[in-house]
N, C-alpha and C. Protein backbone atom coordinates (compact mmCIF):
# COMPACT_ATOMS: atom_id res chain seq x y z
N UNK A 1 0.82 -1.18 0.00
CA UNK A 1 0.00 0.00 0.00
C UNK A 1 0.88 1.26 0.00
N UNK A 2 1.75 1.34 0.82
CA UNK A 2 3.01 2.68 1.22
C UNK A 2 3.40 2.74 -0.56
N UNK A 3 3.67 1.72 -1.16
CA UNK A 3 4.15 1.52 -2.52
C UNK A 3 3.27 2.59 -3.59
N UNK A 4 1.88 2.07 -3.33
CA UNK A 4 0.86 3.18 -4.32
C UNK A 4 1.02 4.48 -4.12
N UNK A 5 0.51 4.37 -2.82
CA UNK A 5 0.76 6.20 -2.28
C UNK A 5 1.74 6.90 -2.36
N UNK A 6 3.25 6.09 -2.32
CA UNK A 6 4.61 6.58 -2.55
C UNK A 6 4.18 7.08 -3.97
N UNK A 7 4.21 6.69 -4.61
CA UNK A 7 4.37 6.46 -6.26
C UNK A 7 3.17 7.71 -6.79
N UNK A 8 2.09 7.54 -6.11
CA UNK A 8 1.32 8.63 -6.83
C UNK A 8 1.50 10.07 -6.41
N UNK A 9 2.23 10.32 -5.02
CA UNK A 9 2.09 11.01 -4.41
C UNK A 9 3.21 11.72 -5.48
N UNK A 10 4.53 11.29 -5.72
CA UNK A 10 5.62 11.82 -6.16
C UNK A 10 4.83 12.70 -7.45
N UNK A 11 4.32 11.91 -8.14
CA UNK A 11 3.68 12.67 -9.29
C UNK A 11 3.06 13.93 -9.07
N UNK A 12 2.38 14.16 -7.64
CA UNK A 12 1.19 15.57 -7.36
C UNK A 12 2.36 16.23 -6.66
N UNK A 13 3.66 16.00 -6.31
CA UNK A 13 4.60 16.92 -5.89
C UNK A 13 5.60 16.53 -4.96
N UNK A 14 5.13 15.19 -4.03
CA UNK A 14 6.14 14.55 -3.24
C UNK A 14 6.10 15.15 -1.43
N UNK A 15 5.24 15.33 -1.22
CA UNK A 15 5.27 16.10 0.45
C UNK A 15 5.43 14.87 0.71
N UNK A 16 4.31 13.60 0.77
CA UNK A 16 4.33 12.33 1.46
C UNK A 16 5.63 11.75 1.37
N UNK A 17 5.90 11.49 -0.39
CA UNK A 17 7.59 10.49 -0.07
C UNK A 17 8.54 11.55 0.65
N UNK A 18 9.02 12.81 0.50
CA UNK A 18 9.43 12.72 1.48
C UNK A 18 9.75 12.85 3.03
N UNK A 19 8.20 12.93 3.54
CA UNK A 19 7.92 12.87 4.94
C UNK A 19 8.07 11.18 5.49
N UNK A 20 7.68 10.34 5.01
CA UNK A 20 7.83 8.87 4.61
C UNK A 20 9.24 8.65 4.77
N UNK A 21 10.07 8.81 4.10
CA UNK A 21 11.42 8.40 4.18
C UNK A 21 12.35 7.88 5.18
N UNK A 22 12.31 8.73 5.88
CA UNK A 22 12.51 8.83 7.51
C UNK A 22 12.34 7.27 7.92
N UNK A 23 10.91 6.94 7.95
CA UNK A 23 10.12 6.09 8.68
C UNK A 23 10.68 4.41 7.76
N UNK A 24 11.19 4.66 6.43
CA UNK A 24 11.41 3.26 5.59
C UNK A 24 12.21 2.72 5.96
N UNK A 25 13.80 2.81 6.10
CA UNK A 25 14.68 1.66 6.33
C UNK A 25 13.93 1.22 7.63
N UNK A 26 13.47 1.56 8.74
CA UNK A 26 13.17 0.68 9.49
C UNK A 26 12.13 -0.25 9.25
N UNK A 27 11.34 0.85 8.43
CA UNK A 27 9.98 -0.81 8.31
C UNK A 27 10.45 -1.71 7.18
N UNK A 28 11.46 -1.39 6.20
CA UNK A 28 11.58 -2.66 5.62
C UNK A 28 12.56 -3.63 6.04
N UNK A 29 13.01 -3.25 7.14
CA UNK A 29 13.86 -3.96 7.69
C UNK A 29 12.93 -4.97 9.11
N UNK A 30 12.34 -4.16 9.32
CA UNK A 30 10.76 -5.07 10.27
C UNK A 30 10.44 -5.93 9.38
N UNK A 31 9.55 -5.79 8.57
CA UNK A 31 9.06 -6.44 7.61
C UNK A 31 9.58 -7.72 7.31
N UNK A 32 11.08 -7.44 6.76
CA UNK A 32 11.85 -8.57 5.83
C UNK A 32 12.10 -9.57 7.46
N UNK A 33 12.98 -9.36 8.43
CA UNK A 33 13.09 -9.79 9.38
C UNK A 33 12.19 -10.41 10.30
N UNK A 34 10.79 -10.08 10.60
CA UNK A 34 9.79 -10.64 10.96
C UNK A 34 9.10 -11.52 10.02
N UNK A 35 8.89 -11.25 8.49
CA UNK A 35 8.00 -12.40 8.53
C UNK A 35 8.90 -13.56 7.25
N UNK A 36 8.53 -14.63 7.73
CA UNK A 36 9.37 -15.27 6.59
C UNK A 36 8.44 -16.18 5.78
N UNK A 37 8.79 -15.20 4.83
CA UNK A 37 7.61 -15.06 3.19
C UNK A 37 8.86 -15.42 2.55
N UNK A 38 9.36 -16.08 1.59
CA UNK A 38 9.96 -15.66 -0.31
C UNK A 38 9.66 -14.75 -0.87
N UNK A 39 8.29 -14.93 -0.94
CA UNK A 39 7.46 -14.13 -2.03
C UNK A 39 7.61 -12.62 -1.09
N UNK A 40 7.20 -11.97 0.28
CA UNK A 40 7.49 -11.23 0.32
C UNK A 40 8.76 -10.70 0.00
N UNK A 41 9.62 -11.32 0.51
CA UNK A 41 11.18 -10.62 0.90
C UNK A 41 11.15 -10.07 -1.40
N UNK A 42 10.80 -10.85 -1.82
CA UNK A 42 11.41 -10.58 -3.39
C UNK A 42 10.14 -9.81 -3.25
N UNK A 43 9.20 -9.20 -3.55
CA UNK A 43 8.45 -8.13 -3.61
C UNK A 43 8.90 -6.53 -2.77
N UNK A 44 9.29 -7.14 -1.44
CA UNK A 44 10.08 -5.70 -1.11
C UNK A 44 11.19 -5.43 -1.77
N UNK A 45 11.98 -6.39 -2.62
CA UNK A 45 13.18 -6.11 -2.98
C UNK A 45 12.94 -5.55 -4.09
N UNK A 46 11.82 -5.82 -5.19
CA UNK A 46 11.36 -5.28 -5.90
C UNK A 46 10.47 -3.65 -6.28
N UNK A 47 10.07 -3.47 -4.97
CA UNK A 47 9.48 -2.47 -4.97
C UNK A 47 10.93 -1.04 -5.08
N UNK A 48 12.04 -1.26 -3.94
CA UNK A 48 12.93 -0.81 -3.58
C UNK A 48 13.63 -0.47 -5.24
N UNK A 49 13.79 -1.53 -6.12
CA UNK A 49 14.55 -1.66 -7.34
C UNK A 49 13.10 -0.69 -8.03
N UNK A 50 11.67 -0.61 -7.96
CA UNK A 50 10.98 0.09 -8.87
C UNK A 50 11.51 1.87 -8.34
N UNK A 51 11.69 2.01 -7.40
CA UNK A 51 11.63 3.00 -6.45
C UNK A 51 13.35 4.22 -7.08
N UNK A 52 14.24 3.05 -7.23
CA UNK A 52 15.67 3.39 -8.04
C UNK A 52 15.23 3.60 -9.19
N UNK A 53 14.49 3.19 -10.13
CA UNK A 53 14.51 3.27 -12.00
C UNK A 53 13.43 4.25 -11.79
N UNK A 54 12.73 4.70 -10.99
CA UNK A 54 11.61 5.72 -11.01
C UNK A 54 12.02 6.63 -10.31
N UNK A 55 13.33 7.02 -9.95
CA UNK A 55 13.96 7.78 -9.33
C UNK A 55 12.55 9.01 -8.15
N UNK A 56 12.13 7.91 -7.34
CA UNK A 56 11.34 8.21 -6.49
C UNK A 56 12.05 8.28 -5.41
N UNK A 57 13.31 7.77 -4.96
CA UNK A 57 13.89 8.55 -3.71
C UNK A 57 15.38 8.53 -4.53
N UNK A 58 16.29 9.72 -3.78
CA UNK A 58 17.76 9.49 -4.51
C UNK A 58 18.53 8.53 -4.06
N UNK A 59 19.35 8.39 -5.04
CA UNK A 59 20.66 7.03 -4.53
C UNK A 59 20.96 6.90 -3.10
N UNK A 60 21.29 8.00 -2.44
CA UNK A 60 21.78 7.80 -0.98
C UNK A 60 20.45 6.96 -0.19
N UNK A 61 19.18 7.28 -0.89
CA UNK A 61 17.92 6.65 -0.04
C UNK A 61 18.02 5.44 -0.09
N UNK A 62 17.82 4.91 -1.65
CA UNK A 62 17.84 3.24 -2.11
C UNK A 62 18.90 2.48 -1.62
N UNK A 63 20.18 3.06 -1.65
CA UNK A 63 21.27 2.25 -0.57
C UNK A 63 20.99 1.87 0.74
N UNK A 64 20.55 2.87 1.13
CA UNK A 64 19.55 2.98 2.36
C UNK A 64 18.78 1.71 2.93
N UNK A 65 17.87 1.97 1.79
CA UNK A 65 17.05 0.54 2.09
C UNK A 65 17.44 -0.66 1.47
N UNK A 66 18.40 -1.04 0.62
CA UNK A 66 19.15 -1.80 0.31
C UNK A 66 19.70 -2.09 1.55
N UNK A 67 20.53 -1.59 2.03
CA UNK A 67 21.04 -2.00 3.09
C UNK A 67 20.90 -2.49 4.17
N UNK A 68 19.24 -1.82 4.74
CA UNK A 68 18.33 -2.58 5.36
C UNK A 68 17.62 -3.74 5.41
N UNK A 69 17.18 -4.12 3.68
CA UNK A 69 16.91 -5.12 3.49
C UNK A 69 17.79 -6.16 3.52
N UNK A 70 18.88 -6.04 2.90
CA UNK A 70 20.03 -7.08 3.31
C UNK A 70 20.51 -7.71 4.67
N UNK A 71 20.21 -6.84 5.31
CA UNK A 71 21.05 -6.69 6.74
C UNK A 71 19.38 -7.54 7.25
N UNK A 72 18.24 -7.97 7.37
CA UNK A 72 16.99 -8.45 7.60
C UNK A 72 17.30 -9.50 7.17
N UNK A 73 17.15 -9.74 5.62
CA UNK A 73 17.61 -11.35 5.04
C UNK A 73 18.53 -12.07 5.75
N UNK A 74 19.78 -11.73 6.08
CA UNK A 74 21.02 -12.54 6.46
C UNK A 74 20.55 -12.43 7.81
């Protein structure tokens, strides 16, 4: 859901993504670490990779949560 609203919001100007930001490496790092899905963990990893080619947050962000997500998996 954070995914839609991220995504549409950027288009009407971006207040939400980046008030949001803040709050992401930790929840995808909750997320990946609490529940053990496949299918989730590759959908957050995916969203994160739509999030880089749609340059919806900058590089320093997506490392960000790259890094979070990794650091959850292992």
């Amino acid at each position: 859901m954070a995914n839609d609203v991220i995504q549409h919001d950027k288009r009407k100007g971006g207040d939400f993504v980046k008030d949001f930001l803040p709050m992401l490496p930790s929840a995808v790092h909750h997320i990946v670490s609490q529940v053990d899905d496949a299918n989730l963990h590759k959908t957050v990893k995916r969203i994160i990779q739509i999030w880089s080619e749609r340059q919806i947050y900058q590089a320093d962000a997506i490392k960000l949560l790259r890094t979070n997500y990794e650091t959850a998996v292992n």
